[in-house]
N, C-alpha and C. Protein backbone atom coordinates (compact mmCIF):
# COMPACT_ATOMS: atom_id res chain seq x y z
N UNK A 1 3.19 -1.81 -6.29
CA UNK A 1 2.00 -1.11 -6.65
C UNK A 1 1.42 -0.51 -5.39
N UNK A 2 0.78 0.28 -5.43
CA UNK A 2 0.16 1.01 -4.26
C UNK A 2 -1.74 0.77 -4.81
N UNK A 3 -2.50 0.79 -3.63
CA UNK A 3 -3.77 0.95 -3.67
C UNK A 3 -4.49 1.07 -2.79
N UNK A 4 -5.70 2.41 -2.83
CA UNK A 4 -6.34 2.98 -2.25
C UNK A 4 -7.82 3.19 -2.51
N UNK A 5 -8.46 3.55 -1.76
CA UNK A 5 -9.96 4.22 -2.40
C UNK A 5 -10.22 5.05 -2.50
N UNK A 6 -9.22 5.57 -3.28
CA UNK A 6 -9.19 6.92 -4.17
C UNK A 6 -9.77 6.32 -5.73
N UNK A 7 -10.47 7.34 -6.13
CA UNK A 7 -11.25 7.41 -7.67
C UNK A 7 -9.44 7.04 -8.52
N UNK A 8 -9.89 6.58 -9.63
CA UNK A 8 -8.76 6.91 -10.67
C UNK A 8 -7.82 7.69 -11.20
N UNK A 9 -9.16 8.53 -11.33
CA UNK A 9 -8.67 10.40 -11.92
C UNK A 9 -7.40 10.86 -10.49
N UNK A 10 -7.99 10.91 -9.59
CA UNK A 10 -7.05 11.12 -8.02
C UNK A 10 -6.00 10.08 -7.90
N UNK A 11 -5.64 8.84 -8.04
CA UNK A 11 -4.52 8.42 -8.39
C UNK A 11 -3.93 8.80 -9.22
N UNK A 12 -4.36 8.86 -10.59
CA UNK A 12 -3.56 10.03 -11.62
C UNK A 12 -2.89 11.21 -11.49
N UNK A 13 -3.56 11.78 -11.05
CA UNK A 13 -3.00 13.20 -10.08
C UNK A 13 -2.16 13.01 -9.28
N UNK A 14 -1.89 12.01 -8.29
CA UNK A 14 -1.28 11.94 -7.19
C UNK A 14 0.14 11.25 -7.85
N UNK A 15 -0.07 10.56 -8.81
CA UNK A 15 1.42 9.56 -9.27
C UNK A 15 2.16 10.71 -10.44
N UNK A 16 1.09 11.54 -10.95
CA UNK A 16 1.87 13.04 -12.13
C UNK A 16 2.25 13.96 -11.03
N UNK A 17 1.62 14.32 -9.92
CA UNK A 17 2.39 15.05 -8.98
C UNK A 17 3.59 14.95 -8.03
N UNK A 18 3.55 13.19 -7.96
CA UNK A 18 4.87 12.45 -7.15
C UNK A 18 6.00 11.61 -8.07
N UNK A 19 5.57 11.75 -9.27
CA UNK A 19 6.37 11.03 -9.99
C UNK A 19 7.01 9.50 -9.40
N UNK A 20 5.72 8.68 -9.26
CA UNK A 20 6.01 7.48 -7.86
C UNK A 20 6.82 6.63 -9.41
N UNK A 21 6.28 6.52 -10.17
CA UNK A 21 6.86 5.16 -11.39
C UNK A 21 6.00 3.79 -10.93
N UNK A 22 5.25 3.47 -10.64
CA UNK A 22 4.70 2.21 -10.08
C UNK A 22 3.24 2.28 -10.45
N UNK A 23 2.20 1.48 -10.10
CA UNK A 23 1.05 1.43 -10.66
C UNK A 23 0.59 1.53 -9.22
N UNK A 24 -0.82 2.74 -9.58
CA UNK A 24 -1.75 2.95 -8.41
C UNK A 24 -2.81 2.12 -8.92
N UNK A 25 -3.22 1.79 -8.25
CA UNK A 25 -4.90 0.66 -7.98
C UNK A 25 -6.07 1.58 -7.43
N UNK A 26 -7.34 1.22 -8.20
CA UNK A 26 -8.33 2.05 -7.44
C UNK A 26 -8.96 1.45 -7.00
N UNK A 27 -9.66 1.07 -4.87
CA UNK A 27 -10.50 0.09 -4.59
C UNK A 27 -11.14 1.19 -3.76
N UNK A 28 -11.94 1.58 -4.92
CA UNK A 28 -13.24 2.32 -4.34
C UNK A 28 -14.20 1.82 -3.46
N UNK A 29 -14.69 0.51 -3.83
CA UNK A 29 -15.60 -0.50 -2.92
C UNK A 29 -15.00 -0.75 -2.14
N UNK A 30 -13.67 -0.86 -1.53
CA UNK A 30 -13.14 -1.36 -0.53
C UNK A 30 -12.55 -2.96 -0.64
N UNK A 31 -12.69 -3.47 -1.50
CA UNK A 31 -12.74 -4.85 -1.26
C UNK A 31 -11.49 -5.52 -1.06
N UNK A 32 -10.67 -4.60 -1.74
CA UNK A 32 -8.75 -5.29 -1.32
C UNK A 32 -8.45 -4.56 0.22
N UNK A 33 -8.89 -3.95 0.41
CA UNK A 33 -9.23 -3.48 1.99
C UNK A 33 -9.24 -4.26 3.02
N UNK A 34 -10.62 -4.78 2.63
CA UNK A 34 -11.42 -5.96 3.21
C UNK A 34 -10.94 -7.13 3.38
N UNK A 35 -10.16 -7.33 2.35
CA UNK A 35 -9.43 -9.08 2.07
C UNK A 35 -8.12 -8.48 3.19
N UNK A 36 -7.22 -7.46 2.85
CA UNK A 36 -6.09 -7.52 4.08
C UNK A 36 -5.92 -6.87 4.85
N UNK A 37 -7.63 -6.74 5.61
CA UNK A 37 -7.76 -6.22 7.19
C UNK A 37 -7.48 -4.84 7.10
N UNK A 38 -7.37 -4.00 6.60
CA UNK A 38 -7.16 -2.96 6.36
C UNK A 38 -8.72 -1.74 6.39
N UNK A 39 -9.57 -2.26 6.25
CA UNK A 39 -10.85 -1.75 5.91
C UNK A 39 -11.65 -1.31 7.16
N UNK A 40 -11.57 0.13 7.41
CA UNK A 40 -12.57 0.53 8.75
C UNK A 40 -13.92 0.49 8.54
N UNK A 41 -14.96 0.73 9.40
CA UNK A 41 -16.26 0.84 9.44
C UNK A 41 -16.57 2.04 9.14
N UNK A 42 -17.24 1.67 7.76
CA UNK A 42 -18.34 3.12 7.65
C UNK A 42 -17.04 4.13 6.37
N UNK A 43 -17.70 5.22 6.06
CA UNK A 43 -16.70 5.96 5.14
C UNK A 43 -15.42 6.49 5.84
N UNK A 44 -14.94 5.70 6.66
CA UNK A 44 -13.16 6.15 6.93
C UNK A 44 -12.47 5.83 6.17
N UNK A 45 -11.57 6.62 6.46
CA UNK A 45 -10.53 6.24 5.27
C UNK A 45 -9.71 4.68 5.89
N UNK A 46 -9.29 3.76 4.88
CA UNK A 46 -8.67 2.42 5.29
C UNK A 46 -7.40 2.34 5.87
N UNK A 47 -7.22 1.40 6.84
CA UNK A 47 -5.63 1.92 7.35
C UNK A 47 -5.15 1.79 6.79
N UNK A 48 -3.71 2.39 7.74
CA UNK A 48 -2.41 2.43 6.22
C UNK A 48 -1.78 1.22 6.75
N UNK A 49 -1.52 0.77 5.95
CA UNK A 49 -0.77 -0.53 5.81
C UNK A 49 0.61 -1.09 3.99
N UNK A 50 1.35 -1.01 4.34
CA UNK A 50 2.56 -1.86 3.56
C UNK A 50 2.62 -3.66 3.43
N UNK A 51 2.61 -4.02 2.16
CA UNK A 51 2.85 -5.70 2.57
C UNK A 51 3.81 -5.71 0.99
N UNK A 52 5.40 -6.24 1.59
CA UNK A 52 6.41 -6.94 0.77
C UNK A 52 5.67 -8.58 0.42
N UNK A 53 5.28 -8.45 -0.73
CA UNK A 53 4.81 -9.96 -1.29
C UNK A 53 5.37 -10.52 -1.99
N UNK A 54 5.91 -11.53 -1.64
CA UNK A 54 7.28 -12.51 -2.62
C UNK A 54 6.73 -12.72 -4.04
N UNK A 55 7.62 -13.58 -5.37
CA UNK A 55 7.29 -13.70 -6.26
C UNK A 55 6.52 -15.27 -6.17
N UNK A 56 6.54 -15.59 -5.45
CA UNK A 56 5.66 -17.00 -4.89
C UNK A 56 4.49 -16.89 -4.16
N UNK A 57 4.04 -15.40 -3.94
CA UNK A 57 2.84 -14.64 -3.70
C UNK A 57 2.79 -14.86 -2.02
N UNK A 58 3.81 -15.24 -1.13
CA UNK A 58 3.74 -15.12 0.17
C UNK A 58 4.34 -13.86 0.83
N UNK A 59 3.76 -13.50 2.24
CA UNK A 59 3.81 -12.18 2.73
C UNK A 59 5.25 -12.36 3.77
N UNK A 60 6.13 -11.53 2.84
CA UNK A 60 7.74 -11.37 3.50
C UNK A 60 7.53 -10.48 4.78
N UNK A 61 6.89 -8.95 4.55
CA UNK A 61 6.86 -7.86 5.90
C UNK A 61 5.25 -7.57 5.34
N UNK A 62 5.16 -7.27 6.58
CA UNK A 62 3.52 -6.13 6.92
C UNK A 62 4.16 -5.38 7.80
N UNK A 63 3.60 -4.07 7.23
CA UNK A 63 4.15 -2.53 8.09
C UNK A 63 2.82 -1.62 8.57
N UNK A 64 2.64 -1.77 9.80
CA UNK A 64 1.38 -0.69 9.90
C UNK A 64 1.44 0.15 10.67
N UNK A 65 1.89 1.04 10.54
CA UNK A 65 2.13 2.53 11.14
C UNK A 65 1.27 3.20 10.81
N UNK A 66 0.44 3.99 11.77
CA UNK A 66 -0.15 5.55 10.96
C UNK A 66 0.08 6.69 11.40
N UNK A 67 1.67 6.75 12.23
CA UNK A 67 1.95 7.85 13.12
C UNK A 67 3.60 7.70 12.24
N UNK A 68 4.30 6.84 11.80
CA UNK A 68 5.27 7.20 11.31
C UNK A 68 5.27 6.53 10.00
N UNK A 69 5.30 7.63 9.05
CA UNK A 69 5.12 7.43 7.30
C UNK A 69 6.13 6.80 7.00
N UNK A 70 7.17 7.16 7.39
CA UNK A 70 8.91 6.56 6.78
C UNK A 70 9.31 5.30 7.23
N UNK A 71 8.27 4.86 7.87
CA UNK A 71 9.00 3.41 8.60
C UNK A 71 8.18 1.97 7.51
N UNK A 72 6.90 2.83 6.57
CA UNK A 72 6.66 2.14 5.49
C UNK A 72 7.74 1.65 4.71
N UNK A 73 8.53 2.68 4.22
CA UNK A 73 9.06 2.66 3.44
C UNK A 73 10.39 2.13 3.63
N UNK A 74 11.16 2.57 4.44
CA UNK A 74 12.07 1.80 5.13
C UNK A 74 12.30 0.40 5.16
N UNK A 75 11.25 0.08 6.19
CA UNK A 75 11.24 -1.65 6.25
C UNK A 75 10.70 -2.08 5.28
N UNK A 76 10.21 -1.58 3.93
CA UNK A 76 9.82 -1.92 3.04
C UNK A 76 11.23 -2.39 2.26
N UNK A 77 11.70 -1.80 2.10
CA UNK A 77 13.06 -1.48 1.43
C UNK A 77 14.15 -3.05 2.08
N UNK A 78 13.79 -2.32 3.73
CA UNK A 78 15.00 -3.52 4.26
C UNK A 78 14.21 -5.07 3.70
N UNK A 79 12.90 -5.20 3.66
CA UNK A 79 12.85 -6.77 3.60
C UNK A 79 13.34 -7.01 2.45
N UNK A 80 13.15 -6.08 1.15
CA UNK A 80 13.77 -5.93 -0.58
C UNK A 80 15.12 -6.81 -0.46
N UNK A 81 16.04 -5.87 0.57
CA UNK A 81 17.13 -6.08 0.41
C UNK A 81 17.84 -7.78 0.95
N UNK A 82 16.81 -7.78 2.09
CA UNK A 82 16.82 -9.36 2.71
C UNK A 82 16.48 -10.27 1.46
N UNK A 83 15.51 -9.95 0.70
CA UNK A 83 15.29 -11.16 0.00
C UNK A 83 16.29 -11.19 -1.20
N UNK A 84 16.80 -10.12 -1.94
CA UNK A 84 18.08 -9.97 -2.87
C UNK A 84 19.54 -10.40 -2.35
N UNK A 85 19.79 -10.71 -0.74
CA UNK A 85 21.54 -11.08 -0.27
C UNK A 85 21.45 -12.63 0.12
């Protein structure tokens, strides 16, 4: 799932324009932000941050890049594959 503090309607838009298949989250208040450090001061936008979360709800990778987009996704992918071999 992905989530941001973007309105609803703007996740809608953004998942019919990217065809992602996954569920966007809307944390307008910030508060899932807040809980994983992610949350700047004042109306900035929240960092970007990735977290692979096991089915036992523990944190496999955290990815925080905000200069290279693809390395989200990437090591997102490689921890996938670590936990499937």
């Amino acid at each position: 799932m992905g989530i941001s503090a973007d309105r609803v309607d703007r996740q809608k838009e953004f998942d019919e324009a990217n065809g992602l298949g996954f569920p966007l989250l809307s944390d307008v208040d910030r508060e899932v932000h807040r809980l994983f450090g992610t949350k700047r001061i004042g109306p900035l936008p929240g960092k970007r941050a990735t977290f692979v979360i096991g089915g036992d709800r523990r944190l496999i990778r955290s990815v925080r890049s905000e200069t290279n987009m693809l390395t989200h996704a990437d090591e997102a992918l490689e921890a996938l594959r670590e936990l499937s071999s």
